[in-house]
C-alpha atoms as a PDB file:
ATOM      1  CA  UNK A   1      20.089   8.417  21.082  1.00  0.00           C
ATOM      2  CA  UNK A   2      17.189   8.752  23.215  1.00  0.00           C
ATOM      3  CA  UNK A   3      13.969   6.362  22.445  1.00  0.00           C
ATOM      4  CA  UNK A   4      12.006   8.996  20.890  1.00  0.00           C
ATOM      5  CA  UNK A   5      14.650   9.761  18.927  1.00  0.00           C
ATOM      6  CA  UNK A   6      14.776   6.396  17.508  1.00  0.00           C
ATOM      7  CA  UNK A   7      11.161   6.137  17.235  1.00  0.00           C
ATOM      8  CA  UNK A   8      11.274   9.140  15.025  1.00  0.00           C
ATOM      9  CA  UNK A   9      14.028   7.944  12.531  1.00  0.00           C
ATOM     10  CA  UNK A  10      12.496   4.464  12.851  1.00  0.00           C
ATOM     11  CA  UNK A  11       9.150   6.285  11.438  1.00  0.00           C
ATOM     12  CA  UNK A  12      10.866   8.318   9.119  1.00  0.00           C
ATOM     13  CA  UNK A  13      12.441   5.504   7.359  1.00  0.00           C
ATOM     14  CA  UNK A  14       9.246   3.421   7.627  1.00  0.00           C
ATOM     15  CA  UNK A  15       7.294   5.982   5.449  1.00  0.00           C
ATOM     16  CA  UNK A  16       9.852   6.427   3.228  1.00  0.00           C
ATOM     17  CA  UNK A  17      10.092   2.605   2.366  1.00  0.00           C
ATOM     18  CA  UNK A  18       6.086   2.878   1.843  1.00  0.00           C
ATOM     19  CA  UNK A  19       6.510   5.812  -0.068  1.00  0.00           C
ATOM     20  CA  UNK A  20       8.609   4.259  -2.365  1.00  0.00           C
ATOM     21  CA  UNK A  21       7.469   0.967  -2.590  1.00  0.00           C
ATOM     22  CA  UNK A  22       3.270   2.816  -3.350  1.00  0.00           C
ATOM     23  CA  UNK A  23       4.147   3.132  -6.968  1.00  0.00           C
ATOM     24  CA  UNK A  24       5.891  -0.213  -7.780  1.00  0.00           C
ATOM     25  CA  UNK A  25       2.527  -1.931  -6.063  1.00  0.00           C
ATOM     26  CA  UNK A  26       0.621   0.105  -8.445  1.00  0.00           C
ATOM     27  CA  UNK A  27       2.054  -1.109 -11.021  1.00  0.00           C
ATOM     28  CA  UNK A  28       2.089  -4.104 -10.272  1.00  0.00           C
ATOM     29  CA  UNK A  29      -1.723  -4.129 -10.236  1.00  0.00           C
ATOM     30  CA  UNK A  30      -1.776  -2.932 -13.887  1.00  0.00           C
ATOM     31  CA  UNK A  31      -0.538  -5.842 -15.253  1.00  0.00           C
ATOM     32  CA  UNK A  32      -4.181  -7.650 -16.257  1.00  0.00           C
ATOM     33  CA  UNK A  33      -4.433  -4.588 -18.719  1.00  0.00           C
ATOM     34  CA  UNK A  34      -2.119  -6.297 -21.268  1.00  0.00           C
ATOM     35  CA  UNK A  35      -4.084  -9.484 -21.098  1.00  0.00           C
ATOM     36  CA  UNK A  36      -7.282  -7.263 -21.503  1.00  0.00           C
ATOM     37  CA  UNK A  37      -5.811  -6.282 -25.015  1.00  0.00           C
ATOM     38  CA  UNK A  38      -5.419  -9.577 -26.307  1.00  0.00           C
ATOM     39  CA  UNK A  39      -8.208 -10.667 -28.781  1.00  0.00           C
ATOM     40  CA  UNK A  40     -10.248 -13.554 -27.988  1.00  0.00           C
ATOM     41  CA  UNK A  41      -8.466 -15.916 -30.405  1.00  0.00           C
ATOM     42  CA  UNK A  42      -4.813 -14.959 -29.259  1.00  0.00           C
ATOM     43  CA  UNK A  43      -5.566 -15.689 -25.647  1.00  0.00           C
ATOM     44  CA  UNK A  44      -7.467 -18.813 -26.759  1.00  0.00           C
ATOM     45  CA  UNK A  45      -4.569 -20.284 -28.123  1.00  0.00           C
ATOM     46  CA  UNK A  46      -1.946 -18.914 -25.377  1.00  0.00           C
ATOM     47  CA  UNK A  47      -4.219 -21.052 -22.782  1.00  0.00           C
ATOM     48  CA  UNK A  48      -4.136 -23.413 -24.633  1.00  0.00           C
ATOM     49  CA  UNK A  49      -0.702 -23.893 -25.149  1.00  0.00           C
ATOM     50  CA  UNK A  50      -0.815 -23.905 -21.248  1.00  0.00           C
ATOM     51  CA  UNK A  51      -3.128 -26.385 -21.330  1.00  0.00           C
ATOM     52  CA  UNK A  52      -1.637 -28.567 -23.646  1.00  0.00           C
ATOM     53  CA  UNK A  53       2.129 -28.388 -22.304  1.00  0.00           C
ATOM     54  CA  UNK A  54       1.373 -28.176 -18.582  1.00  0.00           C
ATOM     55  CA  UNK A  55       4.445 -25.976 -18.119  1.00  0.00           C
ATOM     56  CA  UNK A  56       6.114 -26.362 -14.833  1.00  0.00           C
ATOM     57  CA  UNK A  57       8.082 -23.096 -14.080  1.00  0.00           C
ATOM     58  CA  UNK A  58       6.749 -20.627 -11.891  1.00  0.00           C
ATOM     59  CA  UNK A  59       6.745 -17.787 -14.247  1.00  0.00           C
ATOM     60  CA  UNK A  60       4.933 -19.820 -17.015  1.00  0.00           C
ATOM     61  CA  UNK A  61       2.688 -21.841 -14.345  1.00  0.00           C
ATOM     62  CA  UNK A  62       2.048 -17.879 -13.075  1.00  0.00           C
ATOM     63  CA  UNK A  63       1.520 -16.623 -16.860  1.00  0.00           C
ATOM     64  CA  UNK A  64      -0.926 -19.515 -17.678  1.00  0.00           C
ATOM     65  CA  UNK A  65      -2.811 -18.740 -14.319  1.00  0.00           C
ATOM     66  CA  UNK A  66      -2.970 -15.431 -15.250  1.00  0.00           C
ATOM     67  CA  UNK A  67      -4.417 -16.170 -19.190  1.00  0.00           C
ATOM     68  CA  UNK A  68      -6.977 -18.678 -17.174  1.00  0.00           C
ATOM     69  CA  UNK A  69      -8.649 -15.843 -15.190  1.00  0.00           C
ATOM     70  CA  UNK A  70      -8.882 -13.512 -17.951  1.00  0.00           C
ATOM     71  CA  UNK A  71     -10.728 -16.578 -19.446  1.00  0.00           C
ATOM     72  CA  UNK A  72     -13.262 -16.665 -16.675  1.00  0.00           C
ATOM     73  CA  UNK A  73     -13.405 -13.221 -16.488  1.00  0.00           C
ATOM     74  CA  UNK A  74     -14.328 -12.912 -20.306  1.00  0.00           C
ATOM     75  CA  UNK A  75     -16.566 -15.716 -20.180  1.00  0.00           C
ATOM     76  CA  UNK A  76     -18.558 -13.773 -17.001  1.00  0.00           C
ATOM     77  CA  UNK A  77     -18.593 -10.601 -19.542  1.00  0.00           C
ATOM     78  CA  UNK A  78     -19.856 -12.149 -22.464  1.00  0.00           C
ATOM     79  CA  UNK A  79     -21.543 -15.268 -21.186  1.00  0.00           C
ATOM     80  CA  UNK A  80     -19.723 -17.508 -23.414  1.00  0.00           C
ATOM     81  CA  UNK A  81     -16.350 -19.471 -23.135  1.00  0.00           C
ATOM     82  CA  UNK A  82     -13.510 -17.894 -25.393  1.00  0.00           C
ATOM     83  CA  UNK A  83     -10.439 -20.694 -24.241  1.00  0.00           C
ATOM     84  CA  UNK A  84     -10.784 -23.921 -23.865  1.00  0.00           C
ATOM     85  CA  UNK A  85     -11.658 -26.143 -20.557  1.00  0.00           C
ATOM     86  CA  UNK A  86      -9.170 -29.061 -21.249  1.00  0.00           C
END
């Protein structure tokens, strides 16, 4: 094949991996929405389960980072501290 040939297919392919991969980002992004849900005493006591059991796992060391920031995020909205610090 000639170079622009290859540049072509090499394109083609490119913007069908970004094509494909757009919505799975998306939804990726969407995942704070669940958190958002959670009433201030259920995600009160899910940090501080976290903060109590100092898990060790990424995907619970991830989830209780996650439950953290919606804590600071809630505490920016409402100017009071829903979880606890320690």
């Amino acid at each position: 094949m000639p170079s622009s040939t290859q540049a072509i297919y090499a394109l083609k392919r490119l913007s069908t991996v970004v094509l494909l991969s757009a919505p799975l980002l998306l939804i990726g992004c969407d995942n704070n929405s669940k958190l958002q849900q959670i009433p201030d005493f259920e995600l009160s006591e899910k940090y501080a389960v976290c903060l109590d059991k100092k898990p060790t796992s990424p995907g619970k060391a991830t989830a209780c980072e996650n439950l953290r920031r919606e804590c600071e995020l809630r505490r920016e909205q409402l100017g009071s501290f829903v979880c606890r610090t320690h």
